[in-house]
PDB file of N, CA and C in Angstrom:
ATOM      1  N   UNK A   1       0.846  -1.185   0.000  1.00  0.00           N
ATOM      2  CA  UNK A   1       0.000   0.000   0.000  1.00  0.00           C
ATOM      3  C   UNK A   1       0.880   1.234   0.000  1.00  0.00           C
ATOM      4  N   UNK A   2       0.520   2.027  -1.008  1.00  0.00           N
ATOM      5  CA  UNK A   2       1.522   3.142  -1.021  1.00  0.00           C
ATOM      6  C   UNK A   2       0.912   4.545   0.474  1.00  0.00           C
ATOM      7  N   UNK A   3       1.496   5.643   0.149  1.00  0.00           N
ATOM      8  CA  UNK A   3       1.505   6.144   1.263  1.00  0.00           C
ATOM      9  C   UNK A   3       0.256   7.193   0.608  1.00  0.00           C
ATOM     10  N   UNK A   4      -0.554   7.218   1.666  1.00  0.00           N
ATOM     11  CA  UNK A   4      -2.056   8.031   1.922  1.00  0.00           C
ATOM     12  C   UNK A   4      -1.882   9.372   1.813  1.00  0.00           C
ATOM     13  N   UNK A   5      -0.942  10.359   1.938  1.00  0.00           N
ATOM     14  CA  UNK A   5      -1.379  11.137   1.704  1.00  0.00           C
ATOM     15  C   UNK A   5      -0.083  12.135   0.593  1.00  0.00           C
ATOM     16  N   UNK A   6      -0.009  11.074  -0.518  1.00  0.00           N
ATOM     17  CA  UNK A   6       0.629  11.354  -1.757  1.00  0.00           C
ATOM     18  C   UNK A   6      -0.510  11.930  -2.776  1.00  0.00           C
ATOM     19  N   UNK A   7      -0.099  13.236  -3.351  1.00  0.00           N
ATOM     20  CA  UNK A   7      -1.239  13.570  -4.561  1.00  0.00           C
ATOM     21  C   UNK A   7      -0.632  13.912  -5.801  1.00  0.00           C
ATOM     22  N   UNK A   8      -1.532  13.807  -7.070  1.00  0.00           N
ATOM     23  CA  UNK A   8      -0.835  14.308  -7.930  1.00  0.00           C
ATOM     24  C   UNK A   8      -2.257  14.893  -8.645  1.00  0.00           C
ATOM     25  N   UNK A   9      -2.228  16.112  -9.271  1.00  0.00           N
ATOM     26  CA  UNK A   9      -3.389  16.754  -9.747  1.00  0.00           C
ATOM     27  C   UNK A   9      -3.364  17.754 -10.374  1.00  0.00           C
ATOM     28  N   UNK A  10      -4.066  18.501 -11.444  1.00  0.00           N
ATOM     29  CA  UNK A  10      -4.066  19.231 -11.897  1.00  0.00           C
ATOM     30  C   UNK A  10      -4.446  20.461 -11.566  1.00  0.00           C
ATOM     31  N   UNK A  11      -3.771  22.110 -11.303  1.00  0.00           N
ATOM     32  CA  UNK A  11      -4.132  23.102 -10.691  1.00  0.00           C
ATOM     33  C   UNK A  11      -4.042  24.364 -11.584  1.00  0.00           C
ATOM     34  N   UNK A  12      -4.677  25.473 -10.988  1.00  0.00           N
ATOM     35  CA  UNK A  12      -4.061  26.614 -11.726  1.00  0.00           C
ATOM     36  C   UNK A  12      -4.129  27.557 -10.378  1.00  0.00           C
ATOM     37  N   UNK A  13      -2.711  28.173 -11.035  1.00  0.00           N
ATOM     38  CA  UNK A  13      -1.592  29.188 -10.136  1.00  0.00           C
ATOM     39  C   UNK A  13      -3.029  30.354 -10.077  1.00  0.00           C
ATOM     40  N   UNK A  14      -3.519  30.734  -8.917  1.00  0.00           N
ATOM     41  CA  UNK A  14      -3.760  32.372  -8.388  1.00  0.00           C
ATOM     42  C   UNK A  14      -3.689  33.396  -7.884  1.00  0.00           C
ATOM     43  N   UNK A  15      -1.893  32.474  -7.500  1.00  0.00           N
ATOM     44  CA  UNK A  15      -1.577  34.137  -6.910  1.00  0.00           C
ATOM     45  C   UNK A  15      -0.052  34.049  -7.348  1.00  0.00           C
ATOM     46  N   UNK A  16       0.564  35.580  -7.479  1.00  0.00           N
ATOM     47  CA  UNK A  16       1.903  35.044  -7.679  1.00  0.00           C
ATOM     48  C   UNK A  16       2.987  34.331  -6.892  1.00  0.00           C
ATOM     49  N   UNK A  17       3.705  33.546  -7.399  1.00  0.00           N
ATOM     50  CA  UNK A  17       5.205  33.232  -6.583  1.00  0.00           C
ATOM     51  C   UNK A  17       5.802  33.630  -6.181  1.00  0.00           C
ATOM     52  N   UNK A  18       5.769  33.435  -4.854  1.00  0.00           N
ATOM     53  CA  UNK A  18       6.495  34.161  -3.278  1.00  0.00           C
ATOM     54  C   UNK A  18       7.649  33.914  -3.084  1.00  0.00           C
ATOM     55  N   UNK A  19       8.977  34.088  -4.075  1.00  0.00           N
ATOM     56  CA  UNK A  19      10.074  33.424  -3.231  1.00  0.00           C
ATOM     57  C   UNK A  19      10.869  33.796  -2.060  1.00  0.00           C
ATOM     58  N   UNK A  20      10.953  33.281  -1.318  1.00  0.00           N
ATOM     59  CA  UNK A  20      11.827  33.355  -0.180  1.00  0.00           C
ATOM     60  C   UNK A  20      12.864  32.451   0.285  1.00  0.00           C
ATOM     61  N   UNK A  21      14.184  32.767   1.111  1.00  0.00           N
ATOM     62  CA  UNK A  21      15.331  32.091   1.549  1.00  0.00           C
ATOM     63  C   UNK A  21      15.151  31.432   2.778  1.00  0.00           C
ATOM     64  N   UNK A  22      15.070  30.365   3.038  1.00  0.00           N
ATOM     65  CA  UNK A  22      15.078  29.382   4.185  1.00  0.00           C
ATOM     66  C   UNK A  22      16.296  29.120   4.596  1.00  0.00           C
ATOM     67  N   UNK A  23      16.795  29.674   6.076  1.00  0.00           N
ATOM     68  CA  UNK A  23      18.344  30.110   6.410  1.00  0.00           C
ATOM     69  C   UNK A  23      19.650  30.316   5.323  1.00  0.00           C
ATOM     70  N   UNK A  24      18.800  31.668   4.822  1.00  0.00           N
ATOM     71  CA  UNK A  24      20.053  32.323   4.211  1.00  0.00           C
ATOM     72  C   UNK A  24      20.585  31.524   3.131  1.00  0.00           C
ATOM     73  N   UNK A  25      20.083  30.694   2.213  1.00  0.00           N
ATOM     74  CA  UNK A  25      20.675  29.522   1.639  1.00  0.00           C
ATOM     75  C   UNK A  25      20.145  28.564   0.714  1.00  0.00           C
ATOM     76  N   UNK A  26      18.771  28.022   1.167  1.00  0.00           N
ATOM     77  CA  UNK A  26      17.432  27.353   0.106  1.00  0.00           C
ATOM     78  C   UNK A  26      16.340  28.299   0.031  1.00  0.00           C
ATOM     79  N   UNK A  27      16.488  28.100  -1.324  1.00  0.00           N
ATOM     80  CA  UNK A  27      15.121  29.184  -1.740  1.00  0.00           C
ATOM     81  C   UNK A  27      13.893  27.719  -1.493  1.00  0.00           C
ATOM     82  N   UNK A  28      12.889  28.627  -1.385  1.00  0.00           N
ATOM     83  CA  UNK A  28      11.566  28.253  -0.844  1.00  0.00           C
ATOM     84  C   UNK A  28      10.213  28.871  -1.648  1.00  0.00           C
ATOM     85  N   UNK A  29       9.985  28.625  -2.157  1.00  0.00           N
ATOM     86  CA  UNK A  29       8.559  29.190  -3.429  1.00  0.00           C
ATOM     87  C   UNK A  29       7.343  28.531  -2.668  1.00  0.00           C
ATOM     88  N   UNK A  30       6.232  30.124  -2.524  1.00  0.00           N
ATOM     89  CA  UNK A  30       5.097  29.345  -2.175  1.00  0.00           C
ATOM     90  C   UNK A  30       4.074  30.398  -2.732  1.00  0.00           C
ATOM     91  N   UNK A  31       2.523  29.579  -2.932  1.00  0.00           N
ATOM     92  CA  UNK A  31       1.874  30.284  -3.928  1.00  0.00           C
ATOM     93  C   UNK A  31       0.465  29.388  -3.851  1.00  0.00           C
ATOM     94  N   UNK A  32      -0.741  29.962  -4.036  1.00  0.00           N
ATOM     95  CA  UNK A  32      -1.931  29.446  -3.937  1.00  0.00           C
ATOM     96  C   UNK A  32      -2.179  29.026  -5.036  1.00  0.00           C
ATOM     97  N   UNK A  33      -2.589  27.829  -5.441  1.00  0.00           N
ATOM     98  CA  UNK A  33      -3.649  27.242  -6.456  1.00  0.00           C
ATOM     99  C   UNK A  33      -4.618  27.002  -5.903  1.00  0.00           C
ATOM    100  N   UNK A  34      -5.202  26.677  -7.454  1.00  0.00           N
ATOM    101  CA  UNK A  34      -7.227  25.995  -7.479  1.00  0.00           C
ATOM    102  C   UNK A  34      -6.995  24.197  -8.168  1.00  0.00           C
ATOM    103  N   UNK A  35      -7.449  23.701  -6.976  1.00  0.00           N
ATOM    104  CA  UNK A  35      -7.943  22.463  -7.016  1.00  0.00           C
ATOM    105  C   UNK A  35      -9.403  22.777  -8.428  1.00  0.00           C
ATOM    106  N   UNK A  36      -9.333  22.182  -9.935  1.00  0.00           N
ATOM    107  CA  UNK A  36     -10.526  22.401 -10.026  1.00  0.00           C
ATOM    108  C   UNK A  36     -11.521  20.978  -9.478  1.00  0.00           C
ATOM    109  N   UNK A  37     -13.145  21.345  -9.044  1.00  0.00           N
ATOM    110  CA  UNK A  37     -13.651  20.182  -9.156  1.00  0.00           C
ATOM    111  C   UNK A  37     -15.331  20.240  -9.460  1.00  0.00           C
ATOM    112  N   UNK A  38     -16.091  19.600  -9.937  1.00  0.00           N
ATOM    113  CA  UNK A  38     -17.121  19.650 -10.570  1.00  0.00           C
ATOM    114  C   UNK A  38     -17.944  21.045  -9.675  1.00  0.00           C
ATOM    115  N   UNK A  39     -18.107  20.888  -8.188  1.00  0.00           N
ATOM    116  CA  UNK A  39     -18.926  21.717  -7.697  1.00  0.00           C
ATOM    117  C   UNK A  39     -18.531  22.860  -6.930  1.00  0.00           C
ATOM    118  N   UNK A  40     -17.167  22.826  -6.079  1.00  0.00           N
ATOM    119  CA  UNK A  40     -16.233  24.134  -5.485  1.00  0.00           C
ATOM    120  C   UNK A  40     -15.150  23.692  -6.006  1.00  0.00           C
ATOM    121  N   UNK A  41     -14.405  25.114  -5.904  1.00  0.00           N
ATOM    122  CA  UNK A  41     -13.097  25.251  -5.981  1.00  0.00           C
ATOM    123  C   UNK A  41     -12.116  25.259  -5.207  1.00  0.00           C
ATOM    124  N   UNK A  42     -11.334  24.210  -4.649  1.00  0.00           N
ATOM    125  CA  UNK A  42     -10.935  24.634  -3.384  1.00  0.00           C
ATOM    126  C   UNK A  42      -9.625  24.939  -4.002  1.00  0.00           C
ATOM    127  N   UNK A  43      -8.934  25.639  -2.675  1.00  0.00           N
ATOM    128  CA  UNK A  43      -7.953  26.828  -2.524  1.00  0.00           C
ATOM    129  C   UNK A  43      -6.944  25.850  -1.922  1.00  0.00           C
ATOM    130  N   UNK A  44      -5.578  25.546  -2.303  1.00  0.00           N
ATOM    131  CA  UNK A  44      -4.740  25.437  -1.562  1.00  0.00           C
ATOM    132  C   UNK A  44      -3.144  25.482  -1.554  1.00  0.00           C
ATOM    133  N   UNK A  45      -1.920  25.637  -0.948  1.00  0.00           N
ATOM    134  CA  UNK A  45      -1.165  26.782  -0.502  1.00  0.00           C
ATOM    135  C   UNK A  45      -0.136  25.186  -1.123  1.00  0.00           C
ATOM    136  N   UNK A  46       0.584  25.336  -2.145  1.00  0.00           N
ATOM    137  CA  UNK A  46       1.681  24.592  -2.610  1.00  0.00           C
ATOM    138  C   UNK A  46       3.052  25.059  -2.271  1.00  0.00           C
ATOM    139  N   UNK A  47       4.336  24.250  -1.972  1.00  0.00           N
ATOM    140  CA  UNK A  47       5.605  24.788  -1.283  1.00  0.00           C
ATOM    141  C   UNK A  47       6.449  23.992  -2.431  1.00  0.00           C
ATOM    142  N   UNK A  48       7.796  24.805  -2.959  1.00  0.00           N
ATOM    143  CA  UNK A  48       8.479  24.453  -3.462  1.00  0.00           C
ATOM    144  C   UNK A  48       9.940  24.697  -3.109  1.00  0.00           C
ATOM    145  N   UNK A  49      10.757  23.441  -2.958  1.00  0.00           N
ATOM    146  CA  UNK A  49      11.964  24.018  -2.098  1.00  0.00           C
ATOM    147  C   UNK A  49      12.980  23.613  -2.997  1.00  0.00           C
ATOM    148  N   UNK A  50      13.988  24.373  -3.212  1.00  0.00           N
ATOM    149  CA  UNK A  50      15.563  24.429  -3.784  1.00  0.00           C
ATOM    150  C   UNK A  50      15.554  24.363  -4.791  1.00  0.00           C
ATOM    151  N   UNK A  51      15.862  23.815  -6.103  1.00  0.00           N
ATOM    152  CA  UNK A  51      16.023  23.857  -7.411  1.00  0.00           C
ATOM    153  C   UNK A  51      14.514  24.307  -8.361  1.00  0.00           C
ATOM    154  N   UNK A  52      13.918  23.587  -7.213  1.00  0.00           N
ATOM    155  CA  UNK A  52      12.179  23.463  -8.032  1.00  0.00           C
ATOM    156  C   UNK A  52      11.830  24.519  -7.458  1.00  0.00           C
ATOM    157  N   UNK A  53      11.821  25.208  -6.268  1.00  0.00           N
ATOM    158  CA  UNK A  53      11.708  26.838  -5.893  1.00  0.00           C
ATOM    159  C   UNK A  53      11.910  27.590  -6.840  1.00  0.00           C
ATOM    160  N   UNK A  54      13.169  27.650  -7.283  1.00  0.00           N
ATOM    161  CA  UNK A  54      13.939  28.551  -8.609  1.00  0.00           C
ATOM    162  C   UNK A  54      13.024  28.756 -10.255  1.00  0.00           C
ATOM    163  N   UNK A  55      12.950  27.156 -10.453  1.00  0.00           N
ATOM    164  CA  UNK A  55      12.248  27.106 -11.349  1.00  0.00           C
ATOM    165  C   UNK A  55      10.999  27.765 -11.477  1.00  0.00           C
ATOM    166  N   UNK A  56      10.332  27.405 -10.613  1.00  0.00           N
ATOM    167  CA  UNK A  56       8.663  27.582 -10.831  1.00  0.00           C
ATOM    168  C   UNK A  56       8.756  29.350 -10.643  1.00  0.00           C
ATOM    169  N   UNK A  57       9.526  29.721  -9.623  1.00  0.00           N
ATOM    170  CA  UNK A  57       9.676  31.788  -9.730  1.00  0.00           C
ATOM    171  C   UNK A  57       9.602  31.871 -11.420  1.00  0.00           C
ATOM    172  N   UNK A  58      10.398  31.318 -11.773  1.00  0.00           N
ATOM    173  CA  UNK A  58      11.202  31.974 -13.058  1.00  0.00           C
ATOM    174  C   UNK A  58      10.339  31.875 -14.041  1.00  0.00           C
ATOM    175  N   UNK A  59       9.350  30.508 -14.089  1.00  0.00           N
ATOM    176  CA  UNK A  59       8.890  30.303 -15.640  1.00  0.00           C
ATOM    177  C   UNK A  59       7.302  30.265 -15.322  1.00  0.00           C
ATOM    178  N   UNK A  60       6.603  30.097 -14.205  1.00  0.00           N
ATOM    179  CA  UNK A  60       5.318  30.489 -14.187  1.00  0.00           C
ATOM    180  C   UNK A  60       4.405  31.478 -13.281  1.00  0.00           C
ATOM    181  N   UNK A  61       3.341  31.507 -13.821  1.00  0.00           N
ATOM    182  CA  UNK A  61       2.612  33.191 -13.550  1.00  0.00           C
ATOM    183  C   UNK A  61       1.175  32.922 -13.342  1.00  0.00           C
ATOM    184  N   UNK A  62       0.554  33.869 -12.720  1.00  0.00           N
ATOM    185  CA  UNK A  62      -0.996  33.450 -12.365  1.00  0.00           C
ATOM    186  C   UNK A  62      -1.811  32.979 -13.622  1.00  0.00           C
ATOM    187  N   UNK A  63      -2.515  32.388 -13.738  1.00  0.00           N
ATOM    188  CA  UNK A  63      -3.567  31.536 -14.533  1.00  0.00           C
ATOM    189  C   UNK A  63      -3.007  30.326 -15.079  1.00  0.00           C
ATOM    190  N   UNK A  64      -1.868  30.113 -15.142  1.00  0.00           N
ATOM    191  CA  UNK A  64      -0.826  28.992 -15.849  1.00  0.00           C
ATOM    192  C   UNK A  64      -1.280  27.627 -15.403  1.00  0.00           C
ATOM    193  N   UNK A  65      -1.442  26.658 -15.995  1.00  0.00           N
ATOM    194  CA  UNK A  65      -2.185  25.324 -15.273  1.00  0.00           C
ATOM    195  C   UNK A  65      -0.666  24.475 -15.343  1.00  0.00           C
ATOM    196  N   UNK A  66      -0.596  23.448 -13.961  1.00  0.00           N
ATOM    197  CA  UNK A  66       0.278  22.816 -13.643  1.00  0.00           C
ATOM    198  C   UNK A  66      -0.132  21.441 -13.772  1.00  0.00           C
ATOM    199  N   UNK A  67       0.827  20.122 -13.837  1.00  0.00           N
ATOM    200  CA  UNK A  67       0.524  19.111 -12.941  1.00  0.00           C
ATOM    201  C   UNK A  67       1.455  18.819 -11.942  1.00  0.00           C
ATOM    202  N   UNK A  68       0.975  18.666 -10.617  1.00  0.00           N
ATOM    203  CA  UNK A  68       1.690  18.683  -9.873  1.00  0.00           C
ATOM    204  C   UNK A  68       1.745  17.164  -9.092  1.00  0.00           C
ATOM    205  N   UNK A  69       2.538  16.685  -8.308  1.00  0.00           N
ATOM    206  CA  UNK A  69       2.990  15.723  -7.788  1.00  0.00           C
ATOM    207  C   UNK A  69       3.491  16.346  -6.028  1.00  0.00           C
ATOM    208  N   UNK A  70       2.893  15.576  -4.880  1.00  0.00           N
ATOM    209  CA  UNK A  70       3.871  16.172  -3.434  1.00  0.00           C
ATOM    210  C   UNK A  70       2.977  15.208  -2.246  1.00  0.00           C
ATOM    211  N   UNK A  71       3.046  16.283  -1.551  1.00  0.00           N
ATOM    212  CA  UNK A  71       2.996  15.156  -0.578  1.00  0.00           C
ATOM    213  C   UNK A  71       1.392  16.323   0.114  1.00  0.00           C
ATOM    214  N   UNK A  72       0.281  15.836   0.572  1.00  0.00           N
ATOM    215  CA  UNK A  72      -0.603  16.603   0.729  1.00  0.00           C
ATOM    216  C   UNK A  72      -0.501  16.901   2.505  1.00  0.00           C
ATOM    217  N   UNK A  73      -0.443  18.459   3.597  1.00  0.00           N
ATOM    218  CA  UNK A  73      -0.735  18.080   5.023  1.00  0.00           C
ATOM    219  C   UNK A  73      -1.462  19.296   5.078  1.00  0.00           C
ATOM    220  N   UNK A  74      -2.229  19.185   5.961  1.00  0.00           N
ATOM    221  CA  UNK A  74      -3.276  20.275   6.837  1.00  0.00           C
ATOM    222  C   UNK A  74      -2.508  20.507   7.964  1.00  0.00           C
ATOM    223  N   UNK A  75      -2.883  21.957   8.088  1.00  0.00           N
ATOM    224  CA  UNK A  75      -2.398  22.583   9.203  1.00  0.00           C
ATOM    225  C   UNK A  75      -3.168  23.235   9.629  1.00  0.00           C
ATOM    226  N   UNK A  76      -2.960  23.913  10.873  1.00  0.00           N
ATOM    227  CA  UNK A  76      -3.970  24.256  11.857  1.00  0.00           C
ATOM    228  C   UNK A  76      -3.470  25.850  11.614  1.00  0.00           C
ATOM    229  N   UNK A  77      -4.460  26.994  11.299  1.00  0.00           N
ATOM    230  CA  UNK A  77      -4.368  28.311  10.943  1.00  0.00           C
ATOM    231  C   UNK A  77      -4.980  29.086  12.198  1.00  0.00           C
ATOM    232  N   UNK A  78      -4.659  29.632  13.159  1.00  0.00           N
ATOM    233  CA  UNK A  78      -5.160  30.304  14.338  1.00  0.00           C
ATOM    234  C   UNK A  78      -5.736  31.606  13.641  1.00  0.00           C
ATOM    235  N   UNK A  79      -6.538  31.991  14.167  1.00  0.00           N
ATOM    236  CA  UNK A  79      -7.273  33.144  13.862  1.00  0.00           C
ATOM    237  C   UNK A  79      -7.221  34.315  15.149  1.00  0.00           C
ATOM    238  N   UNK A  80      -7.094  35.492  15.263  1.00  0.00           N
ATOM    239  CA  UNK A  80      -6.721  37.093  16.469  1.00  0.00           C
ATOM    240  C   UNK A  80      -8.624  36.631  16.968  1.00  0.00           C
ATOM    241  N   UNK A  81      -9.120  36.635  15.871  1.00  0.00           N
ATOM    242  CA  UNK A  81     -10.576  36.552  16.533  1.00  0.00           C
ATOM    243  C   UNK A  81     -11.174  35.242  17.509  1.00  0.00           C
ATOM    244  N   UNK A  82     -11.958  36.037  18.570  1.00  0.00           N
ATOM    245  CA  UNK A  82     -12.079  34.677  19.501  1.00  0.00           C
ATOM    246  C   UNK A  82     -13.197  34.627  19.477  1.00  0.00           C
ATOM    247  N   UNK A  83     -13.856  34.511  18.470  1.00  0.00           N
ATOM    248  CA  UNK A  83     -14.992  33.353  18.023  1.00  0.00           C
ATOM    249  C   UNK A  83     -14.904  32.287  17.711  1.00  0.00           C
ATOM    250  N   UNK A  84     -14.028  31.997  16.209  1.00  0.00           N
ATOM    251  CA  UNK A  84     -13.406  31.150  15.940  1.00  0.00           C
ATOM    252  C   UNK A  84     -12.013  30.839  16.582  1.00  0.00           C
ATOM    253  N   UNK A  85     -11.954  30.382  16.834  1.00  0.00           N
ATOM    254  CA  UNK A  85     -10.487  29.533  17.466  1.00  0.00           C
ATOM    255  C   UNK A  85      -9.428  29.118  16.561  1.00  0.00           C
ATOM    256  N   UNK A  86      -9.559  28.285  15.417  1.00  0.00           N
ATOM    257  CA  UNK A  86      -8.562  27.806  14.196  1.00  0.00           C
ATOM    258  C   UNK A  86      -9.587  27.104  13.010  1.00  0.00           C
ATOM    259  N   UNK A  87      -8.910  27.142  12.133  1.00  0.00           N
ATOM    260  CA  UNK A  87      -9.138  26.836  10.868  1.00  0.00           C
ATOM    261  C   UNK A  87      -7.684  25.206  10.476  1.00  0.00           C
ATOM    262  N   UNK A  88      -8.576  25.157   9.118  1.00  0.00           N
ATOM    263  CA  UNK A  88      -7.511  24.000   8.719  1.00  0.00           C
ATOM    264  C   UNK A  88      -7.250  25.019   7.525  1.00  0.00           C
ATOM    265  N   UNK A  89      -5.628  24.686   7.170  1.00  0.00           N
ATOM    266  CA  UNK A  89      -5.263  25.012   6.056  1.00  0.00           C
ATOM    267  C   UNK A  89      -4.220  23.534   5.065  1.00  0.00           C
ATOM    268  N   UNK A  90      -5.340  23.588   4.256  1.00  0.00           N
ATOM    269  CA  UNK A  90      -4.500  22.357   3.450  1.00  0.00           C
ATOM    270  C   UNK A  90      -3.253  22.953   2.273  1.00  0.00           C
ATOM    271  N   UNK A  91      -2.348  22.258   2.707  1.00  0.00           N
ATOM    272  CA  UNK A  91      -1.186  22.677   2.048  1.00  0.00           C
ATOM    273  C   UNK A  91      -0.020  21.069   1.057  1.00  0.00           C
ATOM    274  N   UNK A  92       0.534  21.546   0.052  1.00  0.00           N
ATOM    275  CA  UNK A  92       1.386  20.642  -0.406  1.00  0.00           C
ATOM    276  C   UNK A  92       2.480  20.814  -0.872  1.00  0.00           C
ATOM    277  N   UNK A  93       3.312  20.210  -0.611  1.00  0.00           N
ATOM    278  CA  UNK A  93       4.834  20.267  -0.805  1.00  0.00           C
ATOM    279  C   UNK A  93       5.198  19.279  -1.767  1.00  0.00           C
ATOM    280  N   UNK A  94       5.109  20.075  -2.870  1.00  0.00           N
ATOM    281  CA  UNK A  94       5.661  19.643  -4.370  1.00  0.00           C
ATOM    282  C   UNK A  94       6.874  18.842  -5.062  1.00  0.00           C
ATOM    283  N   UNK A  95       7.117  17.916  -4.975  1.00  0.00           N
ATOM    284  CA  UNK A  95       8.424  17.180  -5.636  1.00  0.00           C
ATOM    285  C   UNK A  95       8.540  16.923  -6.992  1.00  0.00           C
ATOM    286  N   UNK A  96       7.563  17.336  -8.350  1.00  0.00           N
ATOM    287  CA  UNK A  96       7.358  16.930  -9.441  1.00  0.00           C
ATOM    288  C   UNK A  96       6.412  17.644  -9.782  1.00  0.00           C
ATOM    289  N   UNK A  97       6.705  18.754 -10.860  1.00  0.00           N
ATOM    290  CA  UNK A  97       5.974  19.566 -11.531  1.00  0.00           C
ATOM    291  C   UNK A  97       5.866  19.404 -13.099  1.00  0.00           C
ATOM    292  N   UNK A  98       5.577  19.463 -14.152  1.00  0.00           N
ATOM    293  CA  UNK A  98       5.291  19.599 -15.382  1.00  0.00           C
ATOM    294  C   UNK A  98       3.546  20.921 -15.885  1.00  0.00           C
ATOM    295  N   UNK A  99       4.329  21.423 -17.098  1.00  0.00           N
ATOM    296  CA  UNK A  99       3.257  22.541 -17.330  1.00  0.00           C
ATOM    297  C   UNK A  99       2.419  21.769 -18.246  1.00  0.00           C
ATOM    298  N   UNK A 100       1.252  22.143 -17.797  1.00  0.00           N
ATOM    299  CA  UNK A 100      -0.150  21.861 -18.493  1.00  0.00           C
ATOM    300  C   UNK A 100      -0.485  22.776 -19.555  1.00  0.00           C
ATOM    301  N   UNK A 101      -0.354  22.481 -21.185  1.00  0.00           N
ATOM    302  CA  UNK A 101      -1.111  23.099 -22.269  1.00  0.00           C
ATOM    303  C   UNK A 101      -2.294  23.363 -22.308  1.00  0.00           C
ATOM    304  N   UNK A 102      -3.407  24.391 -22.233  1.00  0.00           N
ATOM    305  CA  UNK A 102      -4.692  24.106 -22.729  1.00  0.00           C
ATOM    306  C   UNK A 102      -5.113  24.505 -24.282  1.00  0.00           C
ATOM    307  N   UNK A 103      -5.061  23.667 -25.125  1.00  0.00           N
ATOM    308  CA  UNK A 103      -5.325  23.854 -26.609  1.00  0.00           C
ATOM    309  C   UNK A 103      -6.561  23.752 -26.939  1.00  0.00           C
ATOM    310  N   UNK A 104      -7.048  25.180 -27.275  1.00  0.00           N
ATOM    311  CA  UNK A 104      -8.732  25.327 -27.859  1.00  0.00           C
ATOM    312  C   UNK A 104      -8.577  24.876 -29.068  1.00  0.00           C
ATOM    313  N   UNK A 105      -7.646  25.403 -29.865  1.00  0.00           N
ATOM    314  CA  UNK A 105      -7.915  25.622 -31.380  1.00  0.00           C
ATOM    315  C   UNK A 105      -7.136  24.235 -32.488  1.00  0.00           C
ATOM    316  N   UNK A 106      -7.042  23.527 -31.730  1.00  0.00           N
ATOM    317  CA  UNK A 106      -6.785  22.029 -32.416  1.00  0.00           C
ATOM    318  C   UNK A 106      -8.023  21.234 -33.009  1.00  0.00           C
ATOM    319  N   UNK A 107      -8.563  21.906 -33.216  1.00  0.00           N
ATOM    320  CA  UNK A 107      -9.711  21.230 -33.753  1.00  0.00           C
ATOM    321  C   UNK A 107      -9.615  21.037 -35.497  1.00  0.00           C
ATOM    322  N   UNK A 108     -10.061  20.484 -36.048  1.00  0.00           N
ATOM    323  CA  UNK A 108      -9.563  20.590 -37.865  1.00  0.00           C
ATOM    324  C   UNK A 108     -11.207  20.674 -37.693  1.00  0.00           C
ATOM    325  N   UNK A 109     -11.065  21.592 -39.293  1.00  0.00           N
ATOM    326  CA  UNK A 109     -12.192  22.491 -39.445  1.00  0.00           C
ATOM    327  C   UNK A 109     -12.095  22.024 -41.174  1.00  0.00           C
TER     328      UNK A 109
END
């Protein structure tokens, strides 16, 4: 049985790529996609570290569709307001990316 909470899926980038240095040394790329799926869209927060950090800054941009490959975890998001207490935030840490074409006009006419 492989491991439960491995994903691989198709997304598109909506916000831009955040890079940042993780002690002075590994770059670290992070950036929201859209899960699409028949009835919501869910939102969630992809991490890219060291070589694949670099990459993904450099060559993609909001609306760009990915396939992505990582490892899927939820985390617990505290909120200042004390109504709510915490939230989940689902997040994934990417090991295998490739860009997704969308071709309208392949059609023969």
């Amino acid at each position: 049985m492989g491991d439960t909470n491995y994903i691989g899926s198709i997304v598109k980038i909506v916000e831009i790529p955040n890079k940042k240095l993780f002690n002075k040394t590994i770059p670290i790329t992070k950036f929201r996609a859209q899960l699409p799926q028949v009835r919501n869209n869910a939102i969630v927060t992809l991490n890219f570290w060291g070589n694949l950090a670099n990459d993904v800054a450099n060559y993609y941009k909001i609306n760009d569709y990915i396939i992505i490959e990582g490892y899927l975890s939820i985390r617990n998001k505290p909120f200042k307001n004390s109504i709510v207490q915490s939230s989940k935030k689902v997040e994934i840490t990417v090991f295998k990316i490739y860009p997704f074409l969308l071709s309208l006009n392949n059609r023969e006419t």
